[in-house]
Structures are given as C-alpha cells and as structure tokens.
PDB file of N, CA and C in Angstrom:
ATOM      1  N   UNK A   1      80.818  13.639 -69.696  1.00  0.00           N
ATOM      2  CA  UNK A   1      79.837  13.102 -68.784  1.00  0.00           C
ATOM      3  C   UNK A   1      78.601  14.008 -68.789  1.00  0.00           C
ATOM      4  N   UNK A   2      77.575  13.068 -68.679  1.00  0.00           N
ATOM      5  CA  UNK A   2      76.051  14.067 -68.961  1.00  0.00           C
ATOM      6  C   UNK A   2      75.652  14.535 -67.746  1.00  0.00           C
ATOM      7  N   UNK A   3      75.045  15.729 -66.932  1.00  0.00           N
ATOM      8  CA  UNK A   3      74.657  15.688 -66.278  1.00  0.00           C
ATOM      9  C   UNK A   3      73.360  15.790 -66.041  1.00  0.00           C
ATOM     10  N   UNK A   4      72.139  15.961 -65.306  1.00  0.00           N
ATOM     11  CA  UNK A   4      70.903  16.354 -65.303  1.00  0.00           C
ATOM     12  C   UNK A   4      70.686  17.815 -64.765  1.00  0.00           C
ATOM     13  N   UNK A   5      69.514  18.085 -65.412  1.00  0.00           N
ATOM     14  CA  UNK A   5      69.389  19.610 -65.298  1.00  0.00           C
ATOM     15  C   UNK A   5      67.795  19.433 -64.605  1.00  0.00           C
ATOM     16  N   UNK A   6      67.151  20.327 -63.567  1.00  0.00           N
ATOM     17  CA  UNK A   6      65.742  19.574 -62.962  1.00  0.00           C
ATOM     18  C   UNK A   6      65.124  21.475 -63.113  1.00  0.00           C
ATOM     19  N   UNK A   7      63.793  21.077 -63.296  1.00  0.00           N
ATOM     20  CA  UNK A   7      63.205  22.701 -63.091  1.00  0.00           C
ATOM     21  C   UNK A   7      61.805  22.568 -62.924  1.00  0.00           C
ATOM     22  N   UNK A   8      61.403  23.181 -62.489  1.00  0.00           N
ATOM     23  CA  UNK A   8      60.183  22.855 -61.488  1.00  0.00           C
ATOM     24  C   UNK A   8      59.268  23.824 -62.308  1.00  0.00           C
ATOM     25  N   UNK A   9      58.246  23.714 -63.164  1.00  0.00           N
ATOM     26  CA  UNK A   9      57.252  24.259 -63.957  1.00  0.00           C
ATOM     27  C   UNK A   9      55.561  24.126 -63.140  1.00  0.00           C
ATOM     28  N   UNK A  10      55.006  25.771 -63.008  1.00  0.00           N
ATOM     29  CA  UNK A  10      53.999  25.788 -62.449  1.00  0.00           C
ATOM     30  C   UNK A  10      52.708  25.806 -63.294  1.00  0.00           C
ATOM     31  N   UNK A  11      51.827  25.196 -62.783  1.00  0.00           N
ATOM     32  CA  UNK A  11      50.549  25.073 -64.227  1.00  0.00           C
ATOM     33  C   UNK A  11      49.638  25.573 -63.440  1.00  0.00           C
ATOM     34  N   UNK A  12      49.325  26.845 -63.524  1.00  0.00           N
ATOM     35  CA  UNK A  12      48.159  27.754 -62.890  1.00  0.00           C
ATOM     36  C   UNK A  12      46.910  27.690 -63.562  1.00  0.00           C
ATOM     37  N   UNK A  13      45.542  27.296 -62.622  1.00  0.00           N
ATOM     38  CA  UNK A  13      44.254  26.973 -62.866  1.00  0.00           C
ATOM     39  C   UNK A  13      43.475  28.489 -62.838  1.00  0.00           C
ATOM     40  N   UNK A  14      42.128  28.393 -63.561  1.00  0.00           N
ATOM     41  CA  UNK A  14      41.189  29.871 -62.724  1.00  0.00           C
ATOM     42  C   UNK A  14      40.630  29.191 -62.083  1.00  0.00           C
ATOM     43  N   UNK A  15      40.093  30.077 -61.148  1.00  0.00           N
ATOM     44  CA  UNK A  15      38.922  29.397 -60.192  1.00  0.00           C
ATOM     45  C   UNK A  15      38.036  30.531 -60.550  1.00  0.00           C
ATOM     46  N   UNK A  16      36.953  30.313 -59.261  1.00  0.00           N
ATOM     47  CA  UNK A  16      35.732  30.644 -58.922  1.00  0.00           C
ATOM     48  C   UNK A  16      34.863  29.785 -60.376  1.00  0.00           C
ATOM     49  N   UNK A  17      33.452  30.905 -60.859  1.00  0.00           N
ATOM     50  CA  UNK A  17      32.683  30.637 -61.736  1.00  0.00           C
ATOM     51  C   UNK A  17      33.167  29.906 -62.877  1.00  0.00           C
ATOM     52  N   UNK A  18      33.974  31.172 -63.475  1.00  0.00           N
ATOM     53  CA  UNK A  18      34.309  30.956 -64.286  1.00  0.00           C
ATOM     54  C   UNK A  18      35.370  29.956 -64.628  1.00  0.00           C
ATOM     55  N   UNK A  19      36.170  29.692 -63.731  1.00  0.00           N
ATOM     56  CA  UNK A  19      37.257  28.360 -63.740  1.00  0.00           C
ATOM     57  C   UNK A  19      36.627  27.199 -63.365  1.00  0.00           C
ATOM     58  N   UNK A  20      35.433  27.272 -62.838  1.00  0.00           N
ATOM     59  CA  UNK A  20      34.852  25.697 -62.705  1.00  0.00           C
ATOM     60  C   UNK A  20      33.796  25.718 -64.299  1.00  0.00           C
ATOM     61  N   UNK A  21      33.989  26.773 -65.217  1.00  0.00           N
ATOM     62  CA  UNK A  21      32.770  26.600 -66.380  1.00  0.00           C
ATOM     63  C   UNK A  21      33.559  26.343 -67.771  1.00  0.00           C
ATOM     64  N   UNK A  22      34.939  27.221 -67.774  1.00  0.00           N
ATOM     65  CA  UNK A  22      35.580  27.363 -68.955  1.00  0.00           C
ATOM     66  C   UNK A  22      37.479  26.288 -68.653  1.00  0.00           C
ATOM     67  N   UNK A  23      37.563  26.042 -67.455  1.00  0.00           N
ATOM     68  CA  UNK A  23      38.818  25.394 -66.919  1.00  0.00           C
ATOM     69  C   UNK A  23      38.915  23.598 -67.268  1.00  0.00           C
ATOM     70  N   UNK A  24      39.670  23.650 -68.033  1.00  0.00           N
ATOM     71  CA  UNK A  24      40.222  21.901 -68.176  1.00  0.00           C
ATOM     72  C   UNK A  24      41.524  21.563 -67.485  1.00  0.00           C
ATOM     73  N   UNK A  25      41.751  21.252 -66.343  1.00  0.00           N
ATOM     74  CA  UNK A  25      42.903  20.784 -65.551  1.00  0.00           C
ATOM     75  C   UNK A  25      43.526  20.097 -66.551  1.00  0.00           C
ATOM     76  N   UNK A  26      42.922  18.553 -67.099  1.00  0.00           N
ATOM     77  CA  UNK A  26      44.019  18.067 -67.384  1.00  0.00           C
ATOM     78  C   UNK A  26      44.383  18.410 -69.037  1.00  0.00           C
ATOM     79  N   UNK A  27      43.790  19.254 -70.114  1.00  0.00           N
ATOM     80  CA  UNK A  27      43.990  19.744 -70.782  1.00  0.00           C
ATOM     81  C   UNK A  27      45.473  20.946 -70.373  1.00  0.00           C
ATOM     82  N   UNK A  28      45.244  21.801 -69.495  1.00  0.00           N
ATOM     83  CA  UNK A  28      45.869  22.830 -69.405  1.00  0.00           C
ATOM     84  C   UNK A  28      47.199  22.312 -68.386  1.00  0.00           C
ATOM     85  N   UNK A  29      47.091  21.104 -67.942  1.00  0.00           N
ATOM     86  CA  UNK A  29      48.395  20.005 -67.768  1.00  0.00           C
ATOM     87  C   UNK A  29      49.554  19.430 -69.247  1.00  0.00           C
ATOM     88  N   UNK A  30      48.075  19.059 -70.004  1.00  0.00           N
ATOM     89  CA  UNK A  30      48.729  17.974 -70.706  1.00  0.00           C
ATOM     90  C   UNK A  30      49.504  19.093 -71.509  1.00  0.00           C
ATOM     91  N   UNK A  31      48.779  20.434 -71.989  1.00  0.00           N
ATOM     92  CA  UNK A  31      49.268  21.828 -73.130  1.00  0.00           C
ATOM     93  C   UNK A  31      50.723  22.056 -72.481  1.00  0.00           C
ATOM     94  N   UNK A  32      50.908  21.933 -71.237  1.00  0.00           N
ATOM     95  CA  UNK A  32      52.278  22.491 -70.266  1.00  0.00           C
ATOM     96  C   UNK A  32      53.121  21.292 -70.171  1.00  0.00           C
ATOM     97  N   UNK A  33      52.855  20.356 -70.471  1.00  0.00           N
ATOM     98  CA  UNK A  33      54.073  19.338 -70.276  1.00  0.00           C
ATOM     99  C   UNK A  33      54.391  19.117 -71.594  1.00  0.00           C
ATOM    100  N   UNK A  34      53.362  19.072 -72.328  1.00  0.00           N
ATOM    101  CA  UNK A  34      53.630  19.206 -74.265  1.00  0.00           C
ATOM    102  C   UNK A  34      54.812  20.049 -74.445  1.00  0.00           C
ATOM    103  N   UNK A  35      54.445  21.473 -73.725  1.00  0.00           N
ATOM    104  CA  UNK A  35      55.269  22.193 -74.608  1.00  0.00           C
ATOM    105  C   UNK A  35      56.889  22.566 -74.117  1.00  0.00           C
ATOM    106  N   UNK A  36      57.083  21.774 -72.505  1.00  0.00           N
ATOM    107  CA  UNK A  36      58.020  21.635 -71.779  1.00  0.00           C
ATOM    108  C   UNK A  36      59.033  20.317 -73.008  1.00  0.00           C
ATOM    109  N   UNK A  37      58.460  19.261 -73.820  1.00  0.00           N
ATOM    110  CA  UNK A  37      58.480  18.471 -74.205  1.00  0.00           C
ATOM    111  C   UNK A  37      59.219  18.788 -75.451  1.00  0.00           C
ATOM    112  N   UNK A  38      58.379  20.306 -75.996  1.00  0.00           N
ATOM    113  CA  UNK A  38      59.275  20.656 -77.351  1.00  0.00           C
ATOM    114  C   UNK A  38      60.562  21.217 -76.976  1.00  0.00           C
ATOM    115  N   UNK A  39      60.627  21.632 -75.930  1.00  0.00           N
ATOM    116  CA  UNK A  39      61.713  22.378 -75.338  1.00  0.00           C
ATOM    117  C   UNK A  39      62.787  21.375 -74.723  1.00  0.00           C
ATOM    118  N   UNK A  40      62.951  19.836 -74.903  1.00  0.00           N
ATOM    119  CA  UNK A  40      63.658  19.108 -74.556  1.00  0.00           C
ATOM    120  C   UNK A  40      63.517  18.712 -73.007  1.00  0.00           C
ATOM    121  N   UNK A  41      62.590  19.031 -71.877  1.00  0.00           N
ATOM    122  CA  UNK A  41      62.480  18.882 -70.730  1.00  0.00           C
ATOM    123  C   UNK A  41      61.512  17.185 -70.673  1.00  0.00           C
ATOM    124  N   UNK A  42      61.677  16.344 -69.784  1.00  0.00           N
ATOM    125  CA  UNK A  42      60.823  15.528 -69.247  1.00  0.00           C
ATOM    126  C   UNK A  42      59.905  15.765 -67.932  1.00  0.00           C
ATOM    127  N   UNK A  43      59.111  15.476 -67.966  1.00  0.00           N
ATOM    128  CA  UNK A  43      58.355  15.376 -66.635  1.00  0.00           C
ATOM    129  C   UNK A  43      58.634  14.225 -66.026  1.00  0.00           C
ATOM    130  N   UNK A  44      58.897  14.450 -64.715  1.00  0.00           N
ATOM    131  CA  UNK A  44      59.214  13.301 -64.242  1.00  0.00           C
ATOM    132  C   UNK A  44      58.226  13.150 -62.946  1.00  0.00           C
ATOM    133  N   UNK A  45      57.357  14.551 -62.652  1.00  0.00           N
ATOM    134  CA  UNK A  45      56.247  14.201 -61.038  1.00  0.00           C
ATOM    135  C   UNK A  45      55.732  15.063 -61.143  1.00  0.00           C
ATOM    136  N   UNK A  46      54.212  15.023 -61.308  1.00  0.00           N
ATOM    137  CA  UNK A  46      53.728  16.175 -61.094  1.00  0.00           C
ATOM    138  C   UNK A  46      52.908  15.953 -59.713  1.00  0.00           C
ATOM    139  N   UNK A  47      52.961  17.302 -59.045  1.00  0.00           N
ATOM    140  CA  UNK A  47      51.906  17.382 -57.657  1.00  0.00           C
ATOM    141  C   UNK A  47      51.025  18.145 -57.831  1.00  0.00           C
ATOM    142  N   UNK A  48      49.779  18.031 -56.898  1.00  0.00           N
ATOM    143  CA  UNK A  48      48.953  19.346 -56.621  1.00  0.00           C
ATOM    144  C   UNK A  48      49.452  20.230 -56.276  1.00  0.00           C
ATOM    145  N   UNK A  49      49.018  21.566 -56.366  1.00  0.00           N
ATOM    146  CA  UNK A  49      49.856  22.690 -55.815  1.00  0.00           C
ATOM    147  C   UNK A  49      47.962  23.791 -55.505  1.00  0.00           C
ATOM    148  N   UNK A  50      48.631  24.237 -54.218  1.00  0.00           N
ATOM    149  CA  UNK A  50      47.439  25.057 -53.313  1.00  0.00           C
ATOM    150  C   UNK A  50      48.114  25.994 -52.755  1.00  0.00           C
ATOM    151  N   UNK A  51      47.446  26.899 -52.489  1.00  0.00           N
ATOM    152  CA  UNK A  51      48.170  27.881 -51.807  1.00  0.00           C
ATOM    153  C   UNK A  51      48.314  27.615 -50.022  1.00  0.00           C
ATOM    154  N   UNK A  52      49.712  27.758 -49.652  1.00  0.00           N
ATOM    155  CA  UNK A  52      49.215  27.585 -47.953  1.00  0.00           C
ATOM    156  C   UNK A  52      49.619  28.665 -47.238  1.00  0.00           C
ATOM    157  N   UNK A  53      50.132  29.815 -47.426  1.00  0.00           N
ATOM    158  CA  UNK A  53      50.132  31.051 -47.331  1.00  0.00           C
ATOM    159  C   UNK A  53      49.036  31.543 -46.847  1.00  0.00           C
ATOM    160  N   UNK A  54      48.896  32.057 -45.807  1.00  0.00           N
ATOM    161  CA  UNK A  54      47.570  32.582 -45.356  1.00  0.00           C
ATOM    162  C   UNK A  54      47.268  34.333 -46.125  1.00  0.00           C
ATOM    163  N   UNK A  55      48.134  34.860 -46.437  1.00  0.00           N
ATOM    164  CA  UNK A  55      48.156  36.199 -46.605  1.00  0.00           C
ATOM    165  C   UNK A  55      47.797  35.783 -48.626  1.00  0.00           C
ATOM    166  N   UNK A  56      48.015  34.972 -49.267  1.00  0.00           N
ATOM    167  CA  UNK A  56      47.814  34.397 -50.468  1.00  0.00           C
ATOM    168  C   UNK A  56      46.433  33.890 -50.022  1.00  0.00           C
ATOM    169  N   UNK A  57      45.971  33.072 -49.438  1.00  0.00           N
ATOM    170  CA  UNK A  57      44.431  32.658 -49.256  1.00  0.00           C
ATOM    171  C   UNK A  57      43.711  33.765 -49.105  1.00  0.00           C
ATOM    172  N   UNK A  58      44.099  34.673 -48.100  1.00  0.00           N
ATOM    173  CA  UNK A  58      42.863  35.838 -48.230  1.00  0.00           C
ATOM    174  C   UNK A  58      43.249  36.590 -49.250  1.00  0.00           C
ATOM    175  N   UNK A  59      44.135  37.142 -49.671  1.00  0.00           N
ATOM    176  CA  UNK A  59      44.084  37.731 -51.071  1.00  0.00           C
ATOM    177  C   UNK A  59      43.006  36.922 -52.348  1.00  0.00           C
ATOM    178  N   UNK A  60      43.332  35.929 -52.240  1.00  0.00           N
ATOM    179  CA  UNK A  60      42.023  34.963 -53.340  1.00  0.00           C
ATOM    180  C   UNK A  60      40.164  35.478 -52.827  1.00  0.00           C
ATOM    181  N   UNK A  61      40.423  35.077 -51.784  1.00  0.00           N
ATOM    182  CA  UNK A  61      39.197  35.219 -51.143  1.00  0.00           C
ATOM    183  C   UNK A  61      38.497  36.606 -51.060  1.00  0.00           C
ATOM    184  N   UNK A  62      39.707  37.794 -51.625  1.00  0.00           N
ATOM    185  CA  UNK A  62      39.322  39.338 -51.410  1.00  0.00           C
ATOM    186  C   UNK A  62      38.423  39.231 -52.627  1.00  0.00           C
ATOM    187  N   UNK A  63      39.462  38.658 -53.358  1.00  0.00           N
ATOM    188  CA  UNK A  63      39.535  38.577 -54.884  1.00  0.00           C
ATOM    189  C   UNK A  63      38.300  38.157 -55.585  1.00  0.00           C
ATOM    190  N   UNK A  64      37.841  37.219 -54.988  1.00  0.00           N
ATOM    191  CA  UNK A  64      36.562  36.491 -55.488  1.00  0.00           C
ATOM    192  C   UNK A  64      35.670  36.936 -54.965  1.00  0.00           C
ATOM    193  N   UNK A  65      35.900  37.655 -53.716  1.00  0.00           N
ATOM    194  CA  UNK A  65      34.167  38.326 -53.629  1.00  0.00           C
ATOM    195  C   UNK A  65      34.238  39.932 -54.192  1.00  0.00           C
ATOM    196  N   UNK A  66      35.095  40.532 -54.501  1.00  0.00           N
ATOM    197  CA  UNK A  66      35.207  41.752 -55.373  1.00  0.00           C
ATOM    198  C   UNK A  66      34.792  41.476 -56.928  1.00  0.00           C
ATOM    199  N   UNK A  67      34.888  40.159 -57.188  1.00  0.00           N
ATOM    200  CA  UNK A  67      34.583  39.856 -58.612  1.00  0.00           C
ATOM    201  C   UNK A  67      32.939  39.135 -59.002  1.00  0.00           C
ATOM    202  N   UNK A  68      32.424  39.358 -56.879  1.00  0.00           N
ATOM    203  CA  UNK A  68      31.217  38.314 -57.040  1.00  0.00           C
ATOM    204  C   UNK A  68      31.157  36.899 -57.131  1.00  0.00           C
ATOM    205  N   UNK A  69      32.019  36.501 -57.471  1.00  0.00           N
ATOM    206  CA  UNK A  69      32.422  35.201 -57.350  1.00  0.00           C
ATOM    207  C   UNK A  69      32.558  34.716 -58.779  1.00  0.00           C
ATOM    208  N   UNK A  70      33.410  35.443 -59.514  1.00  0.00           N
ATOM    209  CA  UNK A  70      32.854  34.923 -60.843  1.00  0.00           C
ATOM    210  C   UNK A  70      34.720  34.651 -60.876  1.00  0.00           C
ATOM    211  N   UNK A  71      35.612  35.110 -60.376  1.00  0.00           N
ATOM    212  CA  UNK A  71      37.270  35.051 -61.118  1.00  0.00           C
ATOM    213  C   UNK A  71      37.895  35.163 -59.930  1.00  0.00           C
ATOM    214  N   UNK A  72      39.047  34.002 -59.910  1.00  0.00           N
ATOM    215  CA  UNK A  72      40.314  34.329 -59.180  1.00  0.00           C
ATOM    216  C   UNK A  72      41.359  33.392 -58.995  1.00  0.00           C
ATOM    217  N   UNK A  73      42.425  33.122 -59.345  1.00  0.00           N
ATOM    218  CA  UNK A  73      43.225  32.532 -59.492  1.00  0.00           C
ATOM    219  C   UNK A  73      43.084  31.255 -58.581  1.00  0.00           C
ATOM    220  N   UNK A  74      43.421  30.242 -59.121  1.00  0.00           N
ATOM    221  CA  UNK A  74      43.170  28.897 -58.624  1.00  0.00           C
ATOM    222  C   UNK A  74      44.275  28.158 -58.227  1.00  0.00           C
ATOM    223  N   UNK A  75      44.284  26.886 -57.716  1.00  0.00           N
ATOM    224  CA  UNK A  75      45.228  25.862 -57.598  1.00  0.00           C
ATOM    225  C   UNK A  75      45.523  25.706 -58.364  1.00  0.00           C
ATOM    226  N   UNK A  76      46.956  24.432 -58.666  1.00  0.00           N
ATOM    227  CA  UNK A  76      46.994  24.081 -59.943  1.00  0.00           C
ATOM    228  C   UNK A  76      47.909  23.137 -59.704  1.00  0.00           C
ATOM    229  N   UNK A  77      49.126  23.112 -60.749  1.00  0.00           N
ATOM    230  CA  UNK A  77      49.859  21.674 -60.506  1.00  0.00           C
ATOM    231  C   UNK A  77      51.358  22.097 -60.509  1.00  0.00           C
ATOM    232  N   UNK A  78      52.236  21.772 -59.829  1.00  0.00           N
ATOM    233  CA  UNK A  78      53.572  22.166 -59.773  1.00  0.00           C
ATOM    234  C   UNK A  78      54.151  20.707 -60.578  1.00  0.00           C
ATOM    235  N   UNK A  79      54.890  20.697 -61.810  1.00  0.00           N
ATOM    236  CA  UNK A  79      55.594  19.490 -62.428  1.00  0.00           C
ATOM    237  C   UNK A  79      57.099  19.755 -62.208  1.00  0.00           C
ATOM    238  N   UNK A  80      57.744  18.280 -61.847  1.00  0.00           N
ATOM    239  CA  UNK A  80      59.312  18.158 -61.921  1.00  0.00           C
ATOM    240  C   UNK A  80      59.632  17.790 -63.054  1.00  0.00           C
ATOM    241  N   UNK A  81      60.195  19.106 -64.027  1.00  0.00           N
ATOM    242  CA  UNK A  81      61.426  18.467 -65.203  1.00  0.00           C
ATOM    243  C   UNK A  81      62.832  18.304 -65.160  1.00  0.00           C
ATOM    244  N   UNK A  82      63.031  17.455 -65.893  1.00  0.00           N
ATOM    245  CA  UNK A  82      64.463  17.433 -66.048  1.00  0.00           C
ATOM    246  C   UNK A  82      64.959  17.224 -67.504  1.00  0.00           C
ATOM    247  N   UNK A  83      66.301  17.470 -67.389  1.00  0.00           N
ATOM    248  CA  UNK A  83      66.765  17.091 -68.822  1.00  0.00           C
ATOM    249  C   UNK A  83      68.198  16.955 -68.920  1.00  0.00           C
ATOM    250  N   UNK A  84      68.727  16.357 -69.796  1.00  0.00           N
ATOM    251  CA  UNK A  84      70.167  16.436 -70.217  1.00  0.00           C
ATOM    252  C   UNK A  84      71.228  17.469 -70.560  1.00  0.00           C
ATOM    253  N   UNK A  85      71.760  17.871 -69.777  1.00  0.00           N
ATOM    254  CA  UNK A  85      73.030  18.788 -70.029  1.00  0.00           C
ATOM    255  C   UNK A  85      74.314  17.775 -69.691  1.00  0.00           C
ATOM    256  N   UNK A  86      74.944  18.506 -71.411  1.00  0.00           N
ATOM    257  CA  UNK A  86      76.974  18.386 -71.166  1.00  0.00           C
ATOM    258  C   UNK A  86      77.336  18.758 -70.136  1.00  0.00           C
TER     259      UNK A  86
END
C-alpha cells in the first residue's frame, strides 16, 4: 500500500531596492517547484508567506535601513509537496 509523503518547501524573495530591481517571484517560484519536480515531489498549494512575527518584522526593518534601503530579505511563497512512498 502507497502512502503519501507531504513537505512544505519555502521560496524566499529579496526585498527592498534591490529585490524590487533584480527579483522575479514567479521565475524564482516556477525554478523551486521545477526542481522539487526532479526530486519526485508534486506541488499541490502554494501560499503567500509574510512574516507575522513582530520581532522578525523589526529585524527586516533594522535591516533595510542599515543597508539604506537597498537589501533585506523579503516575503515569499510557502508550497505544499507531496509524493509517493512504499
């Protein structure tokens, strides 16, 4: 009997300047479910993913004005895989 196997893969964006100049969401989606894909996994949902952590929000926010506003880790997309296990 087969069972399903599920794993939850995170697709991290840049922000500030430079992640709104050099950042392709759905490129750097489609590269992460591709390669979940060679690895035998399906996607089966992907969501937005934000930080709601307040102590994670101001860390970004330290982050981006120490850098001027040019770099700091962004939102991105949390995907549900799954796959086939014996």
């Amino acid at each position: 009997m087969n069972k399903k196997k599920n794993r939850v893969l995170t697709v991290s964006l840049a922000g500030g300047l430079i992640g709104m100049l050099f950042t392709n969401p759905r490129k750097a989606l489609e590269d992460s479910i591709d390669k979940a894909n060679g690895e035998g996994w399906n996607a089966i949902h992907v969501l937005p993913h934000s930080a709601t952590n307040l102590f994670v929000t101001i860390l970004k926010l330290t982050v981006l004005i120490c850098t001027l506003g040019l770099w700091t880790w962004g939102a991105g997309y949390m995907v549900l895989l799954e796959r086939e296990v014996e």
